[in-house]
PDB file of N, CA and C in Angstrom:
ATOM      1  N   UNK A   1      17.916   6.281  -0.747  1.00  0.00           N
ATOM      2  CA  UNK A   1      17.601   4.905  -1.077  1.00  0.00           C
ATOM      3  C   UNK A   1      17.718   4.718  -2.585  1.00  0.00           C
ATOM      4  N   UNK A   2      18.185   3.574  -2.562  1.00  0.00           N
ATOM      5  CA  UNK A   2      18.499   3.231  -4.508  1.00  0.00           C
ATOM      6  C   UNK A   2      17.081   2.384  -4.652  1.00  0.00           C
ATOM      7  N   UNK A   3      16.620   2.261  -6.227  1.00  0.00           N
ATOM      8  CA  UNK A   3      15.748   1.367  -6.588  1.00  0.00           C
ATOM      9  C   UNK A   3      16.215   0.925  -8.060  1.00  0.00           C
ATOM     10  N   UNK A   4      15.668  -0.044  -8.787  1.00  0.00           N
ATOM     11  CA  UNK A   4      15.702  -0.156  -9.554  1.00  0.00           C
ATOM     12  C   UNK A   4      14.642   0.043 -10.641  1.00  0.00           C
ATOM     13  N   UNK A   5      14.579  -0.089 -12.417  1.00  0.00           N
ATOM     14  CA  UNK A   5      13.432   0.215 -13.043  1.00  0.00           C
ATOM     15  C   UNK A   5      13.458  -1.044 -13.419  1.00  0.00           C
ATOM     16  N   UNK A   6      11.899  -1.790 -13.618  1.00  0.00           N
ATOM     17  CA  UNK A   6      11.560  -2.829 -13.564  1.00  0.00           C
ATOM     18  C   UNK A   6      10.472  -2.878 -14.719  1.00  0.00           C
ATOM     19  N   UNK A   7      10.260  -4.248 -15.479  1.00  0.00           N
ATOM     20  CA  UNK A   7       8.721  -4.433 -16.570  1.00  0.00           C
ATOM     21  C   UNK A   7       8.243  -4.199 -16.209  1.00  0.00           C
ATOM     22  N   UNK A   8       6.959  -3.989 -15.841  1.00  0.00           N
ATOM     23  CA  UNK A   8       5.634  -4.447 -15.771  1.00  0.00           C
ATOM     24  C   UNK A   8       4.607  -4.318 -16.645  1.00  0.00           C
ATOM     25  N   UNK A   9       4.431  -5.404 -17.208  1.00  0.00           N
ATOM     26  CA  UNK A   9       3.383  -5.336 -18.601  1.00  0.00           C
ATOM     27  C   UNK A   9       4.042  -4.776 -19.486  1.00  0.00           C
ATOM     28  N   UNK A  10       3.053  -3.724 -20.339  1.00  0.00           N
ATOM     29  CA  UNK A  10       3.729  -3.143 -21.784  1.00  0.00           C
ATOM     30  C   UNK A  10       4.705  -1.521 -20.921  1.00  0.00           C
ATOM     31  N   UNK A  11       4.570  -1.723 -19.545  1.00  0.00           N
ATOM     32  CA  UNK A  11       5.215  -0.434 -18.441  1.00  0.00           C
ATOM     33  C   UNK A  11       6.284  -0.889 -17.869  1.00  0.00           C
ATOM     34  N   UNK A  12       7.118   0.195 -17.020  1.00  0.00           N
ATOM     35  CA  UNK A  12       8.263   0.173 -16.440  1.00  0.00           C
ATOM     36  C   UNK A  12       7.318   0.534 -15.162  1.00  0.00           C
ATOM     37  N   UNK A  13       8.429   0.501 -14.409  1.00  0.00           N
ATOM     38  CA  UNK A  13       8.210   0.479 -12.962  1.00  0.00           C
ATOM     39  C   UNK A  13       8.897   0.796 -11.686  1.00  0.00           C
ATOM     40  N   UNK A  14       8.893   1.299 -10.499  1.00  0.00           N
ATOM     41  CA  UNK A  14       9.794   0.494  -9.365  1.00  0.00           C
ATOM     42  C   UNK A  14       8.613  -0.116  -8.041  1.00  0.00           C
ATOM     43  N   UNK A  15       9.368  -0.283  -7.423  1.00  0.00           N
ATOM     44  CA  UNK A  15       8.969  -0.805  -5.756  1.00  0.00           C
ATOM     45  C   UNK A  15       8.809   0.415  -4.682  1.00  0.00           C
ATOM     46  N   UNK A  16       8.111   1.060  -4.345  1.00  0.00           N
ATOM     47  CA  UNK A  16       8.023   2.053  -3.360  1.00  0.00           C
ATOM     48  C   UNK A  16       7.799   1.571  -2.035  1.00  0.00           C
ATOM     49  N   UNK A  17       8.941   1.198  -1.050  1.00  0.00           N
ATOM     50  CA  UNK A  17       9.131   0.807   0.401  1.00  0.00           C
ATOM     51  C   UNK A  17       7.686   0.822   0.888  1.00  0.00           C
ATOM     52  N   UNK A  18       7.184  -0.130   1.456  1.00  0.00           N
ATOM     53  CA  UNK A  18       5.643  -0.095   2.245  1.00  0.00           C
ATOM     54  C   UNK A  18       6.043   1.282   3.553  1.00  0.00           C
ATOM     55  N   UNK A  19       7.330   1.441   3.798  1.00  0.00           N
ATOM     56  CA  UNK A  19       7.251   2.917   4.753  1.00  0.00           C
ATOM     57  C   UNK A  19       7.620   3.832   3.840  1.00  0.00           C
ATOM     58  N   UNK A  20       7.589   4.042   3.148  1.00  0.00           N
ATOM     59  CA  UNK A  20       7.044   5.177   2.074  1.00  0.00           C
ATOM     60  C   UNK A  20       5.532   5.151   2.062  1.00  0.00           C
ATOM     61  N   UNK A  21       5.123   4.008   2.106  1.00  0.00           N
ATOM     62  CA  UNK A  21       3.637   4.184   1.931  1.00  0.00           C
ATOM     63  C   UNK A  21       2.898   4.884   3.095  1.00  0.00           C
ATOM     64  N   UNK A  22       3.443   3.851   3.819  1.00  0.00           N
ATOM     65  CA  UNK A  22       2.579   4.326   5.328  1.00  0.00           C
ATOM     66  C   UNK A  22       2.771   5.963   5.823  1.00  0.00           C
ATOM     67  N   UNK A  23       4.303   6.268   5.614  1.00  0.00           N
ATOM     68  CA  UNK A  23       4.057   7.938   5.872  1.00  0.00           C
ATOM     69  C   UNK A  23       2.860   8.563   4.794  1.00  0.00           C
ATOM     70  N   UNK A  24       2.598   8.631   4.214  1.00  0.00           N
ATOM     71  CA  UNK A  24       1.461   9.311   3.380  1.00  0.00           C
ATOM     72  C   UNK A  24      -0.016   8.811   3.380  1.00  0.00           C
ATOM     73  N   UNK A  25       0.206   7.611   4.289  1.00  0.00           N
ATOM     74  CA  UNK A  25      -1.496   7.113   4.405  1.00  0.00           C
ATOM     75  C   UNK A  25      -1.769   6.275   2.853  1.00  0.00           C
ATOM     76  N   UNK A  26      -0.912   5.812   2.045  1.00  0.00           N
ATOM     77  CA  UNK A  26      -1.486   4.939   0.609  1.00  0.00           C
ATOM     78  C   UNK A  26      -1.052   3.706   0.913  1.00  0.00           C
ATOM     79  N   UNK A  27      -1.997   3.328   0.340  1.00  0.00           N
ATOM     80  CA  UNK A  27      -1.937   1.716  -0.064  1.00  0.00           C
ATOM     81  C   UNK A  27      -1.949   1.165  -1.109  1.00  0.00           C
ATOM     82  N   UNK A  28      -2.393  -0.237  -1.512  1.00  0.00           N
ATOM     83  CA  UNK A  28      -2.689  -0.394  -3.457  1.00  0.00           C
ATOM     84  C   UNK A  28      -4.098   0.295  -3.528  1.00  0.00           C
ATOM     85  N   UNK A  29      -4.899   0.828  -3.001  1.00  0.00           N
ATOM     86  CA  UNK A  29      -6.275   1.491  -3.382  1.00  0.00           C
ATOM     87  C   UNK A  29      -5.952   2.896  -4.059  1.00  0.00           C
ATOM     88  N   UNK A  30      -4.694   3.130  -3.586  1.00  0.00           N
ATOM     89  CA  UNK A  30      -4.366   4.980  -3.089  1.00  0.00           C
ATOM     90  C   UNK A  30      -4.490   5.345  -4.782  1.00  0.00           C
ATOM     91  N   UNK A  31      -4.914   6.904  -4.810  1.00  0.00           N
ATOM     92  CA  UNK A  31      -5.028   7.424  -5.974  1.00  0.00           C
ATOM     93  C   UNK A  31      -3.345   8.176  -6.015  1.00  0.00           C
ATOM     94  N   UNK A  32      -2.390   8.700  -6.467  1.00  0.00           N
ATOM     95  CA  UNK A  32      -1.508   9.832  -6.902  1.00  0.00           C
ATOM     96  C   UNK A  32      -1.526  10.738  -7.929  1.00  0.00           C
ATOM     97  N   UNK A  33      -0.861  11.439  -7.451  1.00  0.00           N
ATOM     98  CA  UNK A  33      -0.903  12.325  -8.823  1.00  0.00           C
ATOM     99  C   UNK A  33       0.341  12.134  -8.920  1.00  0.00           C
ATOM    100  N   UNK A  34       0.935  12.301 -10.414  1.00  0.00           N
ATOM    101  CA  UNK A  34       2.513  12.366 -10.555  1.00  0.00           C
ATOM    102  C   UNK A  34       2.864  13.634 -11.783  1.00  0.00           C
ATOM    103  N   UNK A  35       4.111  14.392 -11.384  1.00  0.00           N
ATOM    104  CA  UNK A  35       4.144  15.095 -11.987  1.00  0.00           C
ATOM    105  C   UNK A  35       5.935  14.976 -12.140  1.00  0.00           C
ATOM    106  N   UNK A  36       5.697  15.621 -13.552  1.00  0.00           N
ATOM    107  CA  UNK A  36       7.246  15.500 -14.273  1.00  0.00           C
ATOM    108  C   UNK A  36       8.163  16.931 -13.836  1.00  0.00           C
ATOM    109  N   UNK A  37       9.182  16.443 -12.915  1.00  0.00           N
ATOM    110  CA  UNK A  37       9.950  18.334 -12.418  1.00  0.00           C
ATOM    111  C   UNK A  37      11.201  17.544 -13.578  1.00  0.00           C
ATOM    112  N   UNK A  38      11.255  19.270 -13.419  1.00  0.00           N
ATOM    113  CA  UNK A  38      13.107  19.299 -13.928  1.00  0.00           C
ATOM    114  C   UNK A  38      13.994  18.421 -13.360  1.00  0.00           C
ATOM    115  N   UNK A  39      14.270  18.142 -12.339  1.00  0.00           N
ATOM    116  CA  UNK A  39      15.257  16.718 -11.622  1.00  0.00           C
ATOM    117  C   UNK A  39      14.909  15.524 -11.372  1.00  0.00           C
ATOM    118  N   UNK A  40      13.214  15.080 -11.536  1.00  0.00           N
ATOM    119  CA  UNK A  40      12.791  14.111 -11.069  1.00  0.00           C
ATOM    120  C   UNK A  40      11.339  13.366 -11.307  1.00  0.00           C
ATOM    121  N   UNK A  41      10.961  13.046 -10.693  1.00  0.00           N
ATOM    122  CA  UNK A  41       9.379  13.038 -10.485  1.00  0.00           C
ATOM    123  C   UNK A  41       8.889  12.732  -9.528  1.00  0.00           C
ATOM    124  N   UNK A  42       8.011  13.811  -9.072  1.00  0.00           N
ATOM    125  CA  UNK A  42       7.527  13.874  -8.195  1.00  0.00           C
ATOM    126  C   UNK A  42       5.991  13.344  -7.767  1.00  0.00           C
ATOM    127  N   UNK A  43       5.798  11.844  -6.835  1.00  0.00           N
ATOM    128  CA  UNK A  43       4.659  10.973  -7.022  1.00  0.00           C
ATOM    129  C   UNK A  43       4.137  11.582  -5.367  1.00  0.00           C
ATOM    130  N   UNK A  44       2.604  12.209  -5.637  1.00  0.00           N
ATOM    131  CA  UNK A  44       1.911  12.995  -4.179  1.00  0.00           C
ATOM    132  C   UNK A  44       0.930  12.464  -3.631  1.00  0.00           C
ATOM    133  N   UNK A  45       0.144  11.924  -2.813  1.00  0.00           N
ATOM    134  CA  UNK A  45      -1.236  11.847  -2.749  1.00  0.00           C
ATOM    135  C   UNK A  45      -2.339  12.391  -3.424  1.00  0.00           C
ATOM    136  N   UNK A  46      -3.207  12.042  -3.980  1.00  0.00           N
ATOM    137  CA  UNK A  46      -4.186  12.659  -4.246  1.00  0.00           C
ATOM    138  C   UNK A  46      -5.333  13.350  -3.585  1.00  0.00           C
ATOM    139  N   UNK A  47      -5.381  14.365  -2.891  1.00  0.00           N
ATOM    140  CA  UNK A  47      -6.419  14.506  -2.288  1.00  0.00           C
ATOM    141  C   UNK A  47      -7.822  14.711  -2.248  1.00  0.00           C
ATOM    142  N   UNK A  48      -8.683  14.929  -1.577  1.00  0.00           N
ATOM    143  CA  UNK A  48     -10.058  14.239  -1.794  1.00  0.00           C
ATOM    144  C   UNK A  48     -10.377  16.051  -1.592  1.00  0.00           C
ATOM    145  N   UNK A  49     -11.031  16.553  -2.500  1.00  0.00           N
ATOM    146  CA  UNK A  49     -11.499  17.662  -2.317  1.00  0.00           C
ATOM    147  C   UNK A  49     -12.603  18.273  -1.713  1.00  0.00           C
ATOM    148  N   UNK A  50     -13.257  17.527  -0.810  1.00  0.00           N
ATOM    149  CA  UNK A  50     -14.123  17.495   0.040  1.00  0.00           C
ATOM    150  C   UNK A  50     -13.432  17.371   1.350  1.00  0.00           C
ATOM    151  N   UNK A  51     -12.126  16.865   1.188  1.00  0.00           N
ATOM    152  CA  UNK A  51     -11.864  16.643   3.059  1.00  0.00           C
ATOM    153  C   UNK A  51     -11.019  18.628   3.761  1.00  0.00           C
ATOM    154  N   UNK A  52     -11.267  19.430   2.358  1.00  0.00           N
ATOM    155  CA  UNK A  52     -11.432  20.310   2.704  1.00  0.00           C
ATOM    156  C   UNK A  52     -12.123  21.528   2.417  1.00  0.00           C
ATOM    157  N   UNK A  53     -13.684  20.793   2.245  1.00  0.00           N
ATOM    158  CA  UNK A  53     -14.847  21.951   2.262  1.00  0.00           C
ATOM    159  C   UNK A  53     -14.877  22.415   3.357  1.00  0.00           C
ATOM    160  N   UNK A  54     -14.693  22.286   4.700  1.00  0.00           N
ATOM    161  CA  UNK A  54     -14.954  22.097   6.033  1.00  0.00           C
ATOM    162  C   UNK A  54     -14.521  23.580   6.253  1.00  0.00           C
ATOM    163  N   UNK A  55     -13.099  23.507   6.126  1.00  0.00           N
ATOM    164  CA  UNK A  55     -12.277  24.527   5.995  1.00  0.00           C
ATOM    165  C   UNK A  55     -12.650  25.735   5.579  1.00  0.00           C
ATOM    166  N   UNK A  56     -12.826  25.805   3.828  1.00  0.00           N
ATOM    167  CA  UNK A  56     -13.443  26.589   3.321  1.00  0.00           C
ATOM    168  C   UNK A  56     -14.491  27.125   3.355  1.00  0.00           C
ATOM    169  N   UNK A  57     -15.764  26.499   4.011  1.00  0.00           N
ATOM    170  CA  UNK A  57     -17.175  27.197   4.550  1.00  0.00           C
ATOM    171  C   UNK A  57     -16.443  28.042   5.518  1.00  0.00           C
ATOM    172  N   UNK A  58     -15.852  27.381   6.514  1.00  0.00           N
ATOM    173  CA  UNK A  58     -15.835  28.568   7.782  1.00  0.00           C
ATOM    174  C   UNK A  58     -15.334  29.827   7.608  1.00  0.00           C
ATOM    175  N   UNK A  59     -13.928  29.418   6.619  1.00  0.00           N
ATOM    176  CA  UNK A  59     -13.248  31.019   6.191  1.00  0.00           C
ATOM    177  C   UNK A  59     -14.178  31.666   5.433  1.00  0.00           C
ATOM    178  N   UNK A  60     -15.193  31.182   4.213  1.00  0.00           N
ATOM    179  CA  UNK A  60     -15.984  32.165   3.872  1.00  0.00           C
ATOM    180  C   UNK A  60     -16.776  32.766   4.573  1.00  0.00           C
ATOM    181  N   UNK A  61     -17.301  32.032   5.685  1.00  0.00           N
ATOM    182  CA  UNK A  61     -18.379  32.747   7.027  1.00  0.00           C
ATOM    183  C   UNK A  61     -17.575  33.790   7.562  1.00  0.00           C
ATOM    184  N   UNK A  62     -16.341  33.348   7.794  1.00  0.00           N
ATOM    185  CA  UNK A  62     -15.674  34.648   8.307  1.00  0.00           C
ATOM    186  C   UNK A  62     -15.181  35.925   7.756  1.00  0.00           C
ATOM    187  N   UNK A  63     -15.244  35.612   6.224  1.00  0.00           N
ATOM    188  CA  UNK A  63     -14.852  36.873   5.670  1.00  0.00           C
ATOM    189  C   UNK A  63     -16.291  37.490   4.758  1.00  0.00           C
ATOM    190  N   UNK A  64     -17.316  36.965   5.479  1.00  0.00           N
ATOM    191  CA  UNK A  64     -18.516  37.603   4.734  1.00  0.00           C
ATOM    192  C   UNK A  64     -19.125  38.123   5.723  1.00  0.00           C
ATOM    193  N   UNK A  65     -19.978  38.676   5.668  1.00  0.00           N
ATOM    194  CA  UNK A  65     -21.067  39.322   7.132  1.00  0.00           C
ATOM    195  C   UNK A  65     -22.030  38.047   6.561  1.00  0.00           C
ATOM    196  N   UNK A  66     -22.815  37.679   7.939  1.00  0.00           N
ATOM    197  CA  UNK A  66     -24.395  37.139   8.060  1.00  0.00           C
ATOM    198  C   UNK A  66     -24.989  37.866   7.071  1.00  0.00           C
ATOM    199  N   UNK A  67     -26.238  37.021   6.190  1.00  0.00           N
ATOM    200  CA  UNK A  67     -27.008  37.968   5.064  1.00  0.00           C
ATOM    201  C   UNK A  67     -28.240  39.085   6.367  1.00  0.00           C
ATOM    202  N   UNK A  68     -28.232  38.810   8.111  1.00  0.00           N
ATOM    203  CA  UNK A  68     -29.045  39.814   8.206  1.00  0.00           C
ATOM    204  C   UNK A  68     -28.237  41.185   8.048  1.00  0.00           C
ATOM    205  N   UNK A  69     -26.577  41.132   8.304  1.00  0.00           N
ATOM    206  CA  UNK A  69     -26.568  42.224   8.192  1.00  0.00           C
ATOM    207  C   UNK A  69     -26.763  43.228   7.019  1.00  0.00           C
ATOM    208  N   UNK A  70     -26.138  42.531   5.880  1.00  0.00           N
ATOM    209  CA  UNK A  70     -26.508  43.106   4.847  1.00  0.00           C
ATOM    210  C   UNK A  70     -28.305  43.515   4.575  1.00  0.00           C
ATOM    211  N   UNK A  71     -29.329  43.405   4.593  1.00  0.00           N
ATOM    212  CA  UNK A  71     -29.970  44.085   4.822  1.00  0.00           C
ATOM    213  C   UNK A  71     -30.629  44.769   6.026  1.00  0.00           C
ATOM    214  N   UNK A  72     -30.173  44.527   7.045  1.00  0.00           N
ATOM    215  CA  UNK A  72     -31.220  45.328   8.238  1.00  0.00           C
ATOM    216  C   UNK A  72     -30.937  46.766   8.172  1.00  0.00           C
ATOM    217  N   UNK A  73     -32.048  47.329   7.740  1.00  0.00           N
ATOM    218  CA  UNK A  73     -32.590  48.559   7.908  1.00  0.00           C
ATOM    219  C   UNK A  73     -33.534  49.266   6.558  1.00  0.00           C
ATOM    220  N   UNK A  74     -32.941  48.144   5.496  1.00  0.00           N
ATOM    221  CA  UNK A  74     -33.484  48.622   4.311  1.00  0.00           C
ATOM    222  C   UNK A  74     -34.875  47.959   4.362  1.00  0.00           C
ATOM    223  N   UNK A  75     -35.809  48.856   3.153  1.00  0.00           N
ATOM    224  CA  UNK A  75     -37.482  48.259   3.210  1.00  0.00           C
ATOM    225  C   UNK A  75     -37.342  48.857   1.688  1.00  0.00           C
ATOM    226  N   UNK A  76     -38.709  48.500   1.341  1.00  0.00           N
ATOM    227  CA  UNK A  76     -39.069  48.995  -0.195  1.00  0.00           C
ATOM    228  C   UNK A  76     -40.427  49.133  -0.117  1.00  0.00           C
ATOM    229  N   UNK A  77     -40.854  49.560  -1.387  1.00  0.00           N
ATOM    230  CA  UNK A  77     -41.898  49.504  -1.372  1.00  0.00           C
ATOM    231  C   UNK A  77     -42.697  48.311  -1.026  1.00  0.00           C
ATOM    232  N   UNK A  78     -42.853  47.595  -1.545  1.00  0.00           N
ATOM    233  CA  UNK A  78     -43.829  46.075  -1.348  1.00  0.00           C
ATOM    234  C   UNK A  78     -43.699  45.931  -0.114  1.00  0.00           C
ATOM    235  N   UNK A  79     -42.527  46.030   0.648  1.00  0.00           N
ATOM    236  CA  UNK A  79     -42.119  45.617   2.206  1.00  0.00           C
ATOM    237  C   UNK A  79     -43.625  46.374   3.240  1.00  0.00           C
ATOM    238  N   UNK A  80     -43.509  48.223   2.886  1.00  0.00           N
ATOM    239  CA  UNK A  80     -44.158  48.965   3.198  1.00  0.00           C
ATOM    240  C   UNK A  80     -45.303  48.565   3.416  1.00  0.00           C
ATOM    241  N   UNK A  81     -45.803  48.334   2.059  1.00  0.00           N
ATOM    242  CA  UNK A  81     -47.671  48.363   1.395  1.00  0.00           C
ATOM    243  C   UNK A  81     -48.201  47.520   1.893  1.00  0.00           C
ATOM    244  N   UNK A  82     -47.403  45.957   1.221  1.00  0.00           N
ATOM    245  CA  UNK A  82     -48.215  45.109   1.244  1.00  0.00           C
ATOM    246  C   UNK A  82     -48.249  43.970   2.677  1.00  0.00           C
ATOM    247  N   UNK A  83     -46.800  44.294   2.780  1.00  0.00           N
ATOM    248  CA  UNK A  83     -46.747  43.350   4.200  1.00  0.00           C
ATOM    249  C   UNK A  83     -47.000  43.667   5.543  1.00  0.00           C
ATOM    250  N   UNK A  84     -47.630  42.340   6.850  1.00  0.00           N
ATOM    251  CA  UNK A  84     -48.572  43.546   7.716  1.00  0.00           C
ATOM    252  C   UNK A  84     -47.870  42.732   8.551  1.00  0.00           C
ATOM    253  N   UNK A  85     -47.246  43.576   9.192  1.00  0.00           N
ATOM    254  CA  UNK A  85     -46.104  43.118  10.223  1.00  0.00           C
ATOM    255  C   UNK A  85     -46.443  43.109  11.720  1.00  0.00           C
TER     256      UNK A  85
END
């Protein structure tokens, strides 16, 4: 697809097809990030870094043991003495 570069204000510009938009889920609210490549520029969604904590808890659950395992079996002193089980 061709576009053209356009004013806008003290900025340039183009028109990004509303189905450009819609494949990526943006609208005029949408945040991007844009970054300068060697051939082009490349304009991405911004993503919300919470829509993948979700993710990341579970893989850390999975690559950690439960905290009982890490201690069951150990005691100390104070455990011994003072606590009456």
């Amino acid at each position: 697809m061709r576009s053209n570069i356009r004013r806008i204000g003290n900025s340039k510009g183009i028109v990004i097809p509303p189905a450009f938009l819609a494949e990526f889920k943006l609208d005029k609210d949408s945040d991007v990030e844009i970054e300068l490549k060697k051939d082009g520029i490349l304009i991405k969604p911004l993503s919300n870094p919470r829509d993948v904590w979700e993710k990341m808890f579970s893989d850390a659950m999975r690559e950690d043991a439960p905290e009982s395992d890490f201690f069951e079996g150990l005691s100390n002193e104070f455990d011994d003495k003072e606590w009456k089980w």
